[in-house]
PDB file of N, CA and C in Angstrom:
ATOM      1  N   UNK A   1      -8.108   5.180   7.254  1.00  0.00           N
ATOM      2  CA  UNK A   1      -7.096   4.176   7.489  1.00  0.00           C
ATOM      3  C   UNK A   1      -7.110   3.815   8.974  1.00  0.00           C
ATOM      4  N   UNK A   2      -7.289   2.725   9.279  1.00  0.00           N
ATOM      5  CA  UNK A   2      -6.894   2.255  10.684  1.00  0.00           C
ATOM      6  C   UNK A   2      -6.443   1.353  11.096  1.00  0.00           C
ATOM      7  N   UNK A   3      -4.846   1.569  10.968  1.00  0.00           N
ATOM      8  CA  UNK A   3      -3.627   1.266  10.959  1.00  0.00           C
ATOM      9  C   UNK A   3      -3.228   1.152  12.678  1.00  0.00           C
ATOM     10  N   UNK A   4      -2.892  -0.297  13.113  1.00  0.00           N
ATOM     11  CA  UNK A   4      -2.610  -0.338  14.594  1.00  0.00           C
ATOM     12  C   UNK A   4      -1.270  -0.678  14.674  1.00  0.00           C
ATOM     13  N   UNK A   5      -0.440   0.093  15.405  1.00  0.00           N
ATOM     14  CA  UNK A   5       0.835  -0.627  15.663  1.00  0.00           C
ATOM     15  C   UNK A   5       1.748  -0.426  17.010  1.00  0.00           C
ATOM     16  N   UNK A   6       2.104  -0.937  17.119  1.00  0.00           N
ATOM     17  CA  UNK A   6       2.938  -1.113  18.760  1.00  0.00           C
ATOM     18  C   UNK A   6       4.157   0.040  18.859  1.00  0.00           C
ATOM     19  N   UNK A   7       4.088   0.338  20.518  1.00  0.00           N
ATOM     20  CA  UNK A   7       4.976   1.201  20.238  1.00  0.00           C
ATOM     21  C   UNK A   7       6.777   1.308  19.713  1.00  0.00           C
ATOM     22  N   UNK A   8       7.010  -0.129  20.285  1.00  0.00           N
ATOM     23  CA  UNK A   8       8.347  -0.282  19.115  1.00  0.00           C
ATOM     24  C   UNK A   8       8.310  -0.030  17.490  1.00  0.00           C
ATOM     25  N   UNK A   9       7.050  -0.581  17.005  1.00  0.00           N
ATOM     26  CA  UNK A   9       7.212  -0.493  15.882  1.00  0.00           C
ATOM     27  C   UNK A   9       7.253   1.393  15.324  1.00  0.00           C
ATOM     28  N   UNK A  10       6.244   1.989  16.318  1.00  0.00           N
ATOM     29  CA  UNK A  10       6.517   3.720  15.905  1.00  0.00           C
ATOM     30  C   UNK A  10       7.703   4.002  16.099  1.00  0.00           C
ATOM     31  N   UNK A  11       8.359   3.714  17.266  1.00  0.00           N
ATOM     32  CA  UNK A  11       9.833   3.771  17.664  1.00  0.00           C
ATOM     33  C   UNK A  11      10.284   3.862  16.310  1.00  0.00           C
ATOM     34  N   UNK A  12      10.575   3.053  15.940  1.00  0.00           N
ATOM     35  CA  UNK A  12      11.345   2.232  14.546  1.00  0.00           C
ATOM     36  C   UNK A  12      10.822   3.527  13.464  1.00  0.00           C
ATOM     37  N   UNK A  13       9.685   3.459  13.355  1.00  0.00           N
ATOM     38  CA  UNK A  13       9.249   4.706  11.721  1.00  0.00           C
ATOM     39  C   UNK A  13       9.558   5.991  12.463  1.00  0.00           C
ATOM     40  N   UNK A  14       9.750   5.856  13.607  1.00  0.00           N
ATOM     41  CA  UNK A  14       9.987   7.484  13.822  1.00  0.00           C
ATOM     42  C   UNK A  14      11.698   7.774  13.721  1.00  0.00           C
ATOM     43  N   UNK A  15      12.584   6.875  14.056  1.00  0.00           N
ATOM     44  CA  UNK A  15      13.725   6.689  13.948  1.00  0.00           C
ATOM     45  C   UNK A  15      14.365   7.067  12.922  1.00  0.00           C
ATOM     46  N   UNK A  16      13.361   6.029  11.249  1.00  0.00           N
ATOM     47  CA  UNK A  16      14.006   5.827  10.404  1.00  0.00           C
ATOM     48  C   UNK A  16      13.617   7.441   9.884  1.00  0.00           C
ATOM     49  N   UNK A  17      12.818   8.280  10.553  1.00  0.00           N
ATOM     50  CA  UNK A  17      12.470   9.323   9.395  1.00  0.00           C
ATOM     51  C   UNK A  17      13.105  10.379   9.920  1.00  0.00           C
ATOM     52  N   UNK A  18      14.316  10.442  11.257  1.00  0.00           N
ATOM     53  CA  UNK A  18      14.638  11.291  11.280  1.00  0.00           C
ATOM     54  C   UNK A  18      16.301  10.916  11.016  1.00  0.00           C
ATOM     55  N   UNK A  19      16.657   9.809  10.559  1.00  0.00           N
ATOM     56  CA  UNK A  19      17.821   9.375  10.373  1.00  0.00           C
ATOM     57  C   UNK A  19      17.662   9.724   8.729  1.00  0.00           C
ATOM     58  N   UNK A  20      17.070   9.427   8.022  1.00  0.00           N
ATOM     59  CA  UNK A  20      16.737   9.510   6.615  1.00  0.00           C
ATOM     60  C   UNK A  20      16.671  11.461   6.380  1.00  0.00           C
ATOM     61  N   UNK A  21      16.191  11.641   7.132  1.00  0.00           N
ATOM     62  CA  UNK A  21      15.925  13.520   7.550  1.00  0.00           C
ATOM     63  C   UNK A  21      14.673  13.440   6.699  1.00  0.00           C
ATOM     64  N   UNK A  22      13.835  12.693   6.741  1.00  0.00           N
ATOM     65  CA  UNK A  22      12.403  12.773   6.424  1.00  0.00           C
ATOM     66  C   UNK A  22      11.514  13.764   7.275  1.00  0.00           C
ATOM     67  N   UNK A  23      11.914  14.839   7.002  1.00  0.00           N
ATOM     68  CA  UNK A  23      11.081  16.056   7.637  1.00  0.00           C
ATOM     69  C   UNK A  23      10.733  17.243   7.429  1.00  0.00           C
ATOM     70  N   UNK A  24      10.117  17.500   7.803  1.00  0.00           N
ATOM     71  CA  UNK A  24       9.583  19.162   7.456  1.00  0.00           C
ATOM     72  C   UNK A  24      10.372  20.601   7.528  1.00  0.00           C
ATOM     73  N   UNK A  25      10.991  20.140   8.416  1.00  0.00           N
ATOM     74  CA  UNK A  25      11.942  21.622   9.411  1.00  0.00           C
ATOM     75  C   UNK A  25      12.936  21.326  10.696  1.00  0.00           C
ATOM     76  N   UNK A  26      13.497  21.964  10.709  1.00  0.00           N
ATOM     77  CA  UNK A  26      14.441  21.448  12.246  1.00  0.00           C
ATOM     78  C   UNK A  26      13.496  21.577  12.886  1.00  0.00           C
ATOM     79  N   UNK A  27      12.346  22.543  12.915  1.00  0.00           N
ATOM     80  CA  UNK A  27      11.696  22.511  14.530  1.00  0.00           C
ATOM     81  C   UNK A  27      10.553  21.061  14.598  1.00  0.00           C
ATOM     82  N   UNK A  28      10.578  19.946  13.078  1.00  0.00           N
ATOM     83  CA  UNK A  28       9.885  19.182  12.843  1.00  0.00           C
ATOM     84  C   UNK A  28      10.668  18.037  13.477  1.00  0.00           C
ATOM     85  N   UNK A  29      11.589  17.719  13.389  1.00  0.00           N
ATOM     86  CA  UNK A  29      13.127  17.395  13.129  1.00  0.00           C
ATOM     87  C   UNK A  29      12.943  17.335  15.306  1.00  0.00           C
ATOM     88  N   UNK A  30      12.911  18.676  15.534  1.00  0.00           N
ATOM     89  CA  UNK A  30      12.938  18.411  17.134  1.00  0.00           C
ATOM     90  C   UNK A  30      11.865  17.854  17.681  1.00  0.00           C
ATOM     91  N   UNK A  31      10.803  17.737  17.364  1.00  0.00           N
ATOM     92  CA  UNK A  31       9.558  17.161  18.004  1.00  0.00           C
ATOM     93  C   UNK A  31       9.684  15.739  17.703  1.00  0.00           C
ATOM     94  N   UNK A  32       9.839  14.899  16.653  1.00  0.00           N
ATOM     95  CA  UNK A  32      10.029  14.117  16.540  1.00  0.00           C
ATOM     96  C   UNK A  32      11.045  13.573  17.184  1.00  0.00           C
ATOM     97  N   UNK A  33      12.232  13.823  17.527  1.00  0.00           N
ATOM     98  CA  UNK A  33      13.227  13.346  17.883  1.00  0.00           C
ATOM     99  C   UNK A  33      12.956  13.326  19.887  1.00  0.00           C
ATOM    100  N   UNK A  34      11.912  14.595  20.244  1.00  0.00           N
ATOM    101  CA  UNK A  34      11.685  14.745  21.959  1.00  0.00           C
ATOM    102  C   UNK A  34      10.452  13.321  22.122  1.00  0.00           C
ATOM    103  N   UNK A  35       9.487  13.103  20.842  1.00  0.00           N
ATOM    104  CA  UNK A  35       8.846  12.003  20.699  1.00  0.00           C
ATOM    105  C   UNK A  35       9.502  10.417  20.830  1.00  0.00           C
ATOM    106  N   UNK A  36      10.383  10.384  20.365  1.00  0.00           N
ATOM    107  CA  UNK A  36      11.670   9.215  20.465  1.00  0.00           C
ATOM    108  C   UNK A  36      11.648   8.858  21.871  1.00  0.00           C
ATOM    109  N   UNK A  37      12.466  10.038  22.402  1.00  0.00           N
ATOM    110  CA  UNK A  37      12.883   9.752  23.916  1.00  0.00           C
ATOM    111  C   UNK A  37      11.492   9.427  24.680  1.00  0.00           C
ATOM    112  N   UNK A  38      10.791  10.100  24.655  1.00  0.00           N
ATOM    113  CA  UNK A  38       9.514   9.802  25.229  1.00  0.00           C
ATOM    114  C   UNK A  38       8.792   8.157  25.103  1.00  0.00           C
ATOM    115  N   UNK A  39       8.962   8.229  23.609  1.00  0.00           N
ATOM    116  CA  UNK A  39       8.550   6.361  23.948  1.00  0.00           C
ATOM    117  C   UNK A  39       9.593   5.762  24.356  1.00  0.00           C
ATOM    118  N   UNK A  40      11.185   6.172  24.121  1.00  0.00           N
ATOM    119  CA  UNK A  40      12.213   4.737  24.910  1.00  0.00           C
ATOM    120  C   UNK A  40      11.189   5.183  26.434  1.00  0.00           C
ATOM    121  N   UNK A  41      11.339   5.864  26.844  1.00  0.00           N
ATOM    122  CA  UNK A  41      11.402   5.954  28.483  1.00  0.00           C
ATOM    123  C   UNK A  41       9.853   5.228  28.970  1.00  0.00           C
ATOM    124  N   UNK A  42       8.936   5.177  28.033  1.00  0.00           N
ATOM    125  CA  UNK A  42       7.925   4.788  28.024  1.00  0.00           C
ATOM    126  C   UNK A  42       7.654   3.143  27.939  1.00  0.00           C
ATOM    127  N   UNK A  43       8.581   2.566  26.850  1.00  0.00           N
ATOM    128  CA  UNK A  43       8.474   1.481  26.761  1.00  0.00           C
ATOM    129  C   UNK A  43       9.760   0.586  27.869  1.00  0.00           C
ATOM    130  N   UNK A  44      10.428   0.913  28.333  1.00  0.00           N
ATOM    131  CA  UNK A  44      11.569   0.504  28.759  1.00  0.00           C
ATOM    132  C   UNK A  44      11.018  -0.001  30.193  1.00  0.00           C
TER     133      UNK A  44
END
């Protein structure tokens, strides 16, 4: 698969999957969520 997408748009699927609790584990749950902050601060 080679799937291209911008970083708002990961923003956005990474958002919705920890608002939904689409995850593996809290410690899945925390990486994803330290990933978040990392692209706002990135894209901003």
């Amino acid at each position: 698969m080679n799937k291209s997408i911008t970083a708002a748009e990961l923003l956005e699927e990474l958002i919705q999957r920890v608002e939904s609790n689409d995850v593996k584990d809290s410690v899945h749950k925390i990486k994803i969520m330290t990933a978040i902050d990392i692209i706002r601060e990135r894209i901003r």
